[in-house]
PDB file of N, CA and C in Angstrom:
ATOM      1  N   UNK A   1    -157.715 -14.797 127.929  1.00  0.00           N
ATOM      2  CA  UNK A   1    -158.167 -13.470 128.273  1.00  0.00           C
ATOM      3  C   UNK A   1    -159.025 -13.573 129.532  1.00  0.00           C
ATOM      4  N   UNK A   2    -158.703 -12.546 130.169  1.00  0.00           N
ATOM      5  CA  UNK A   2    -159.894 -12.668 131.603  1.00  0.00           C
ATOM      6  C   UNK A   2    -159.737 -11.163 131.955  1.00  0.00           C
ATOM      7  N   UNK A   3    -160.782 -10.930 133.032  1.00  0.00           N
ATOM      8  CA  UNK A   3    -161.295  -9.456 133.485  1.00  0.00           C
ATOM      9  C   UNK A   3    -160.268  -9.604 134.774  1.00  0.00           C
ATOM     10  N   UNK A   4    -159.351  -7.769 134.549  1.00  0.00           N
ATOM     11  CA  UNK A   4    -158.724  -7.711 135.663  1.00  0.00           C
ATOM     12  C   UNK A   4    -159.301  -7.067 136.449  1.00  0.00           C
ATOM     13  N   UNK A   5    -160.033  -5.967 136.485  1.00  0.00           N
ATOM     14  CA  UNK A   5    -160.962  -4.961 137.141  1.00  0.00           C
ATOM     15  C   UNK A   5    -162.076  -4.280 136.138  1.00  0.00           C
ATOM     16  N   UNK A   6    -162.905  -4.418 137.237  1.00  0.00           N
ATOM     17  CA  UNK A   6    -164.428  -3.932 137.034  1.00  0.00           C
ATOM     18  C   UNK A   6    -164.565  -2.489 137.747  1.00  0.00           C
ATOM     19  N   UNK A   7    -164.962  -1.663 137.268  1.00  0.00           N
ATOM     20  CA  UNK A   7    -165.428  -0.311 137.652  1.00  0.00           C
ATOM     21  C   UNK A   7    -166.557  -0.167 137.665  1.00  0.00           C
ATOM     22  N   UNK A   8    -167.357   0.359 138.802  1.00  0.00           N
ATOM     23  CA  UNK A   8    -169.460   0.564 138.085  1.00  0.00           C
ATOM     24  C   UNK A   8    -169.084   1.764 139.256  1.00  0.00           C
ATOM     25  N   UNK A   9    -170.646   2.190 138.499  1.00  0.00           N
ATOM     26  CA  UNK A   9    -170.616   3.544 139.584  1.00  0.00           C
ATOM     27  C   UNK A   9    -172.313   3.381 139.705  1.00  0.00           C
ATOM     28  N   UNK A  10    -172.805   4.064 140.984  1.00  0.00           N
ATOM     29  CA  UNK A  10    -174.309   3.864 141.568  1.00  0.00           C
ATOM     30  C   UNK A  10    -174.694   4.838 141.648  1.00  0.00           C
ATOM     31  N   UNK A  11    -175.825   5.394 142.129  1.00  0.00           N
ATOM     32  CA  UNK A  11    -176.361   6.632 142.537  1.00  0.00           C
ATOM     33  C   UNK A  11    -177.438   6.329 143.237  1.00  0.00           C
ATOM     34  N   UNK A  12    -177.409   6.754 144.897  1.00  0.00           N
ATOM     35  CA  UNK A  12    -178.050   6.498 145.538  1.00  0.00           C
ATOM     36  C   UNK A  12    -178.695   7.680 146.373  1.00  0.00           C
ATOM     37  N   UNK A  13    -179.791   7.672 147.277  1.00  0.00           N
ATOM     38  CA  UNK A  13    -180.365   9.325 147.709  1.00  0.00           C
ATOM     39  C   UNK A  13    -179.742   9.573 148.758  1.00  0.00           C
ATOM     40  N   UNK A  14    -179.263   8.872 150.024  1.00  0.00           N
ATOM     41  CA  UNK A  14    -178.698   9.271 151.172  1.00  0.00           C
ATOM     42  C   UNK A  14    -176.979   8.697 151.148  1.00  0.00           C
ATOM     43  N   UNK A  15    -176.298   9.416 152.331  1.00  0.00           N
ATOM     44  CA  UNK A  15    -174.912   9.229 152.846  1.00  0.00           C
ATOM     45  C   UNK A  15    -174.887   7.917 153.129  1.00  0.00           C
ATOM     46  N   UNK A  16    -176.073   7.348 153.622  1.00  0.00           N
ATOM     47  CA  UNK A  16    -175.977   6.339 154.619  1.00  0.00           C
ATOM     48  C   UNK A  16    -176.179   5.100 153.576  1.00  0.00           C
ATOM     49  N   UNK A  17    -176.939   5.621 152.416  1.00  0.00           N
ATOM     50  CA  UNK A  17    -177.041   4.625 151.683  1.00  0.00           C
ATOM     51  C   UNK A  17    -175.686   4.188 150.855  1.00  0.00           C
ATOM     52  N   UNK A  18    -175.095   5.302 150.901  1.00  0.00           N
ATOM     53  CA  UNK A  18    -173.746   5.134 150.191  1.00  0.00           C
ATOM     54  C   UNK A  18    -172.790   3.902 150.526  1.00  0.00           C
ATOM     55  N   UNK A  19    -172.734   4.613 152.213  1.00  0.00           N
ATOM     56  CA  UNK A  19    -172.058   3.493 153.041  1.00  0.00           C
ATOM     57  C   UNK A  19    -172.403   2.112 152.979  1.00  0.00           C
ATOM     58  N   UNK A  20    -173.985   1.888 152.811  1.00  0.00           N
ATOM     59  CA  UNK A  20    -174.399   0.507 152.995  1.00  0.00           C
ATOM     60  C   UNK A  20    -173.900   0.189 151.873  1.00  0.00           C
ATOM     61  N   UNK A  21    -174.209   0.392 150.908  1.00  0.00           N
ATOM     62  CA  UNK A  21    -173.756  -0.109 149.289  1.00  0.00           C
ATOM     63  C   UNK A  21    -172.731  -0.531 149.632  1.00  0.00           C
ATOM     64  N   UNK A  22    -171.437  -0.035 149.541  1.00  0.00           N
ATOM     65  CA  UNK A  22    -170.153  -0.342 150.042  1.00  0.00           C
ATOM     66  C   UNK A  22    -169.999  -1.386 150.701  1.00  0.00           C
ATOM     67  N   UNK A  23    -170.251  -1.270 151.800  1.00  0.00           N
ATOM     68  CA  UNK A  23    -170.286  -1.961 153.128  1.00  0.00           C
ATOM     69  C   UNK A  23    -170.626  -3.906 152.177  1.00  0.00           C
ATOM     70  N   UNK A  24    -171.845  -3.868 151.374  1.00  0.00           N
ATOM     71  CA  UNK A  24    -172.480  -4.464 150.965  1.00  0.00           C
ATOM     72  C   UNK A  24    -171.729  -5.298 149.808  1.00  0.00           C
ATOM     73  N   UNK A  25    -170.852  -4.536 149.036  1.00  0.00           N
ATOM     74  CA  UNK A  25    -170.540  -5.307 148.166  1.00  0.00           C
ATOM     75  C   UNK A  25    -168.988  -5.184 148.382  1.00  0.00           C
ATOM     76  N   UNK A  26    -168.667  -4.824 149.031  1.00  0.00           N
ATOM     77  CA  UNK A  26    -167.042  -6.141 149.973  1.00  0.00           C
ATOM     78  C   UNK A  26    -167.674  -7.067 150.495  1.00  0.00           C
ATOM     79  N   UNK A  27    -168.718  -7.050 151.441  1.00  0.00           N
ATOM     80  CA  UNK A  27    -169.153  -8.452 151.714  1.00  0.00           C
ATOM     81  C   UNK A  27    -169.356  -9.329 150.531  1.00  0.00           C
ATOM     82  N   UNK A  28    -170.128  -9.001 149.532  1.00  0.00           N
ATOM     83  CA  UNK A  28    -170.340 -10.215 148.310  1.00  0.00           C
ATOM     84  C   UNK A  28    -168.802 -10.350 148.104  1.00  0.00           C
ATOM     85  N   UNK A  29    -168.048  -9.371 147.361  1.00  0.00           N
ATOM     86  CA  UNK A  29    -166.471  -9.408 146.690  1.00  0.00           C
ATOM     87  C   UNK A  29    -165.949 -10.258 147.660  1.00  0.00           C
ATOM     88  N   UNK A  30    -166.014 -10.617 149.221  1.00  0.00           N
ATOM     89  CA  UNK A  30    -165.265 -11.655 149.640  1.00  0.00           C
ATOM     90  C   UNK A  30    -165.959 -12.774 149.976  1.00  0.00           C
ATOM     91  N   UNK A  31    -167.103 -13.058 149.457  1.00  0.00           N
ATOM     92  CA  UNK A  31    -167.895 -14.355 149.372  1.00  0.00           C
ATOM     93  C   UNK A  31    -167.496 -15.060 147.871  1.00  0.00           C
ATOM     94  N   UNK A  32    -167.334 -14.228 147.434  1.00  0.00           N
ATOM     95  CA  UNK A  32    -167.332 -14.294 145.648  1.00  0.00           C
ATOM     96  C   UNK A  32    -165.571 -14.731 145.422  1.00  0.00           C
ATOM     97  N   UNK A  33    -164.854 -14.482 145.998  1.00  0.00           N
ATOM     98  CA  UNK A  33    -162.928 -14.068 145.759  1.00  0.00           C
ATOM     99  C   UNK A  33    -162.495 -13.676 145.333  1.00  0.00           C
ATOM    100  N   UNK A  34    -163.367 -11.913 145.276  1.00  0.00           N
ATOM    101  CA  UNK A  34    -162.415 -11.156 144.506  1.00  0.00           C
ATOM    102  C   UNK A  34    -162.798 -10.002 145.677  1.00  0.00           C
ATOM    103  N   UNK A  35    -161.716  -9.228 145.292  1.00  0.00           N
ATOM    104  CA  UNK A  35    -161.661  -7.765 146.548  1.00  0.00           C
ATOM    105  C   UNK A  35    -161.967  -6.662 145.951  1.00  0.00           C
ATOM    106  N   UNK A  36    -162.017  -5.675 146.797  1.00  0.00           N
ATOM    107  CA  UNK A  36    -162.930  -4.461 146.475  1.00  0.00           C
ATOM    108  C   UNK A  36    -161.360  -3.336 145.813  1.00  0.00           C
ATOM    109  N   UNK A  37    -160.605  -2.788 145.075  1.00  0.00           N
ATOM    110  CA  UNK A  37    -159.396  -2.499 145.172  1.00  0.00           C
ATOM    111  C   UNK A  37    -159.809  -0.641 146.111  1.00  0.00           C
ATOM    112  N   UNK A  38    -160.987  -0.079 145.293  1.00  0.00           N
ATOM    113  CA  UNK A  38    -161.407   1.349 145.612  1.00  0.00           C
ATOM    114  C   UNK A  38    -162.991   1.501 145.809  1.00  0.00           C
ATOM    115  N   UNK A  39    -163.131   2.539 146.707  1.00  0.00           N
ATOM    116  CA  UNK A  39    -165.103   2.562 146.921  1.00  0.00           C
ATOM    117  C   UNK A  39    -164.742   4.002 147.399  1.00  0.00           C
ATOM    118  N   UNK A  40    -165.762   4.829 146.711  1.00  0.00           N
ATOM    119  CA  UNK A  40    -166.055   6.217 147.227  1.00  0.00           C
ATOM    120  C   UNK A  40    -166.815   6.564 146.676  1.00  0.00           C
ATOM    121  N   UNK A  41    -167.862   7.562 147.809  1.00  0.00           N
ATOM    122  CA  UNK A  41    -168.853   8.160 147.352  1.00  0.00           C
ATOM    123  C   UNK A  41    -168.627  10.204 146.998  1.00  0.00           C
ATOM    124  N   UNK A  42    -169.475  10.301 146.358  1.00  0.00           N
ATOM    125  CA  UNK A  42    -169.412  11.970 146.273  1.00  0.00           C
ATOM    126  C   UNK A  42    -171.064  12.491 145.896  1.00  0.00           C
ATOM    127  N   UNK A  43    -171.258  13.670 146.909  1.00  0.00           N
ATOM    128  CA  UNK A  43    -172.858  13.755 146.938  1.00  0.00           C
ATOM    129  C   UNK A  43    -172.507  15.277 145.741  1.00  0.00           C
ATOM    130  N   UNK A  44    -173.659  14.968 145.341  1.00  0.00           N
ATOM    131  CA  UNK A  44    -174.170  15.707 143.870  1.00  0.00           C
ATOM    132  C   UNK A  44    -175.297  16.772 143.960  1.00  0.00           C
ATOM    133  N   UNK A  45    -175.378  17.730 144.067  1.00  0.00           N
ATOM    134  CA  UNK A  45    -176.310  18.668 144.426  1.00  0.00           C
ATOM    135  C   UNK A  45    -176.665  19.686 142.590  1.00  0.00           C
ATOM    136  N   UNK A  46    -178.272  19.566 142.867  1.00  0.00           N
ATOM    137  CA  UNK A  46    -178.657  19.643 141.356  1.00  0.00           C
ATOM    138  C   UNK A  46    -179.113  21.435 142.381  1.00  0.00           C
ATOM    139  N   UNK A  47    -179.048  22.445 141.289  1.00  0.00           N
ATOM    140  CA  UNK A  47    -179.388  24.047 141.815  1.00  0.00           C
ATOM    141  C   UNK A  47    -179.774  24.143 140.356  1.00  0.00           C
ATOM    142  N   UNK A  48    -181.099  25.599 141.275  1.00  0.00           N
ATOM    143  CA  UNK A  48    -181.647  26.103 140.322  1.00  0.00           C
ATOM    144  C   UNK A  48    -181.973  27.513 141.024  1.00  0.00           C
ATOM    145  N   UNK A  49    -181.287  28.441 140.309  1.00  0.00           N
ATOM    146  CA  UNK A  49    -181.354  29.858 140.486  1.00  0.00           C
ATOM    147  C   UNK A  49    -180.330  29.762 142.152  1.00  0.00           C
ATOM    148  N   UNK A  50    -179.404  29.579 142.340  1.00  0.00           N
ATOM    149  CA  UNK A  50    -178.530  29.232 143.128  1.00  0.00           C
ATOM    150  C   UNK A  50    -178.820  28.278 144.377  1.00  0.00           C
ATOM    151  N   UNK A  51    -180.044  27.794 144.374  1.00  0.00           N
ATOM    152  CA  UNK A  51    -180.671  26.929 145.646  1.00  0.00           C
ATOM    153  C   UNK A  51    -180.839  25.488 145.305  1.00  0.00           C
ATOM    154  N   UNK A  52    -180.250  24.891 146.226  1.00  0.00           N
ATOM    155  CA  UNK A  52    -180.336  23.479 145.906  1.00  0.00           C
ATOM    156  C   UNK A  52    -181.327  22.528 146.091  1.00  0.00           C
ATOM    157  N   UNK A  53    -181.643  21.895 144.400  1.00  0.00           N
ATOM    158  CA  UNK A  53    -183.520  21.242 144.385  1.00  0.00           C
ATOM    159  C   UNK A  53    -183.267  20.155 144.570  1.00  0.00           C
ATOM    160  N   UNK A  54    -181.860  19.619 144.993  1.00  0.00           N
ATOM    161  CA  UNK A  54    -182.001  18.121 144.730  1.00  0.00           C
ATOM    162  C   UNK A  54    -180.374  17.492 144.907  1.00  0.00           C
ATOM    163  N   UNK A  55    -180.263  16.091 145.327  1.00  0.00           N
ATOM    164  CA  UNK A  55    -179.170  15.948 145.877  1.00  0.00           C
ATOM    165  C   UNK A  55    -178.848  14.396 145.569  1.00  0.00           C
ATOM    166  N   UNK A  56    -177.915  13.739 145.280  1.00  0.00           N
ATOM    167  CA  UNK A  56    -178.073  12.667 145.555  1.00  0.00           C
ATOM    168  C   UNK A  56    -176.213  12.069 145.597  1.00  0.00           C
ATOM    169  N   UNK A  57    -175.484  10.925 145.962  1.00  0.00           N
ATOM    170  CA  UNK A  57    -174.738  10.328 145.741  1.00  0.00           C
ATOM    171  C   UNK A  57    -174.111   9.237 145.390  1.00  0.00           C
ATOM    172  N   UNK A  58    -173.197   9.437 144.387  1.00  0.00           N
ATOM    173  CA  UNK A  58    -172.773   9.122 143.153  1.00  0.00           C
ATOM    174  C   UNK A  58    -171.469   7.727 144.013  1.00  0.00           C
ATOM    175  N   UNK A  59    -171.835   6.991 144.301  1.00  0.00           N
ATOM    176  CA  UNK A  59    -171.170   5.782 144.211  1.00  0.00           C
ATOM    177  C   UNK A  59    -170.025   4.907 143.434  1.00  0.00           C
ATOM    178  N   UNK A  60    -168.607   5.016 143.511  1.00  0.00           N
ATOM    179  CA  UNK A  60    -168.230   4.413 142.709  1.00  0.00           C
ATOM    180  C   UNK A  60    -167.217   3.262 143.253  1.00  0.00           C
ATOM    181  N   UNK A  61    -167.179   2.100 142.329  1.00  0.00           N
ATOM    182  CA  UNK A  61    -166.635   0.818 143.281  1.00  0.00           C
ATOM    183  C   UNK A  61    -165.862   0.502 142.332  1.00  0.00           C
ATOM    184  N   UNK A  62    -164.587   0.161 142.360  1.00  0.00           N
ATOM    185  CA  UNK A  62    -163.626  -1.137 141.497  1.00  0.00           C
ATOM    186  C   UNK A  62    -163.346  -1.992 142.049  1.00  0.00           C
ATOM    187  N   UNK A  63    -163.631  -3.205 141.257  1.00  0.00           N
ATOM    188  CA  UNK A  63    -163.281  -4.577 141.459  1.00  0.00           C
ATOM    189  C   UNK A  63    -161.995  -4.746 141.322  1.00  0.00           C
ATOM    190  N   UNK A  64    -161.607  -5.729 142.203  1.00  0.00           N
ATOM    191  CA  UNK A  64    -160.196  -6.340 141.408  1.00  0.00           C
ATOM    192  C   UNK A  64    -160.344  -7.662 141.316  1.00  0.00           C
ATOM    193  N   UNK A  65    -160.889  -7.958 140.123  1.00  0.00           N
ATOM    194  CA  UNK A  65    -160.975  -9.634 139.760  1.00  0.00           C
ATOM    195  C   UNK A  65    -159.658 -10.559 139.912  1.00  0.00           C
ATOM    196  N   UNK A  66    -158.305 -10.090 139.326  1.00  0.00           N
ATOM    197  CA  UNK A  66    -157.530 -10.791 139.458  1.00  0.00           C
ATOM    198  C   UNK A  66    -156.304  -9.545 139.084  1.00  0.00           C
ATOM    199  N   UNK A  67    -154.875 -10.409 138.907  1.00  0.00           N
ATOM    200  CA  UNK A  67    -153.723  -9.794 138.505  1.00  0.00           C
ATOM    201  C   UNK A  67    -153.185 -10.226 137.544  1.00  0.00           C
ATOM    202  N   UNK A  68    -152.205  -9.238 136.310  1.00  0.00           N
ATOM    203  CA  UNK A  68    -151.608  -9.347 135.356  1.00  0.00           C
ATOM    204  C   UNK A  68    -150.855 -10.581 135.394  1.00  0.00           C
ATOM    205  N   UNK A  69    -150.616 -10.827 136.682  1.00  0.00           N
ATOM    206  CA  UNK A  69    -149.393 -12.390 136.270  1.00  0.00           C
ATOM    207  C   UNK A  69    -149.888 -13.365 137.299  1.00  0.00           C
ATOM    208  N   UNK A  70    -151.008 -13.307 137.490  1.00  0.00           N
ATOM    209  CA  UNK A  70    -151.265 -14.576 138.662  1.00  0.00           C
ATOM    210  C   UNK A  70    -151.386 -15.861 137.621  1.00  0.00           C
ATOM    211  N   UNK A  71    -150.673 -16.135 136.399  1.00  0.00           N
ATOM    212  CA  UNK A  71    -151.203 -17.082 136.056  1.00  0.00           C
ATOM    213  C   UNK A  71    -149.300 -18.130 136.389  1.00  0.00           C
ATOM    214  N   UNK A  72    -148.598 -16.666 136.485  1.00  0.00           N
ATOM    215  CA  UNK A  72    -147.149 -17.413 136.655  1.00  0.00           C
ATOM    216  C   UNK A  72    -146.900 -18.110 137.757  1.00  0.00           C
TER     217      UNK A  72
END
């Protein structure tokens, strides 16, 4: 048995932080030997009485540790 993909998701306060995250962990995923398969962010806006109090974005990354038949 082994892990084919990993999914996590982040939440971070800026756009820019989004990007770095990203940016950040393909660099580890190809230090490490495994690849990034998907990365996207989506910003989240919290409202109250229709005005927005608060904001942040929602980070999400899958791993691809390995494949169904790399053992053939």
């Amino acid at each position: 048995m082994y892990l084919l993909e990993n999914t996590q998701k982040y939440c971070v306060d800026t756009e820019d932080q989004a990007k770095d995250l990203i940016e950040e962990i393909r660099k580890k995923a190809a230090e490490k030997g495994y690849s990034v398969k998907k990365a996207s962010f989506e910003r989240k806006d919290k409202k109250s009485k229709g005005e927005i109090i608060a904001t942040c974005y929602v980070v999400t990354i899958t791993e691809l540790m390995g494949t169904l038949w790399e053992d053939l």
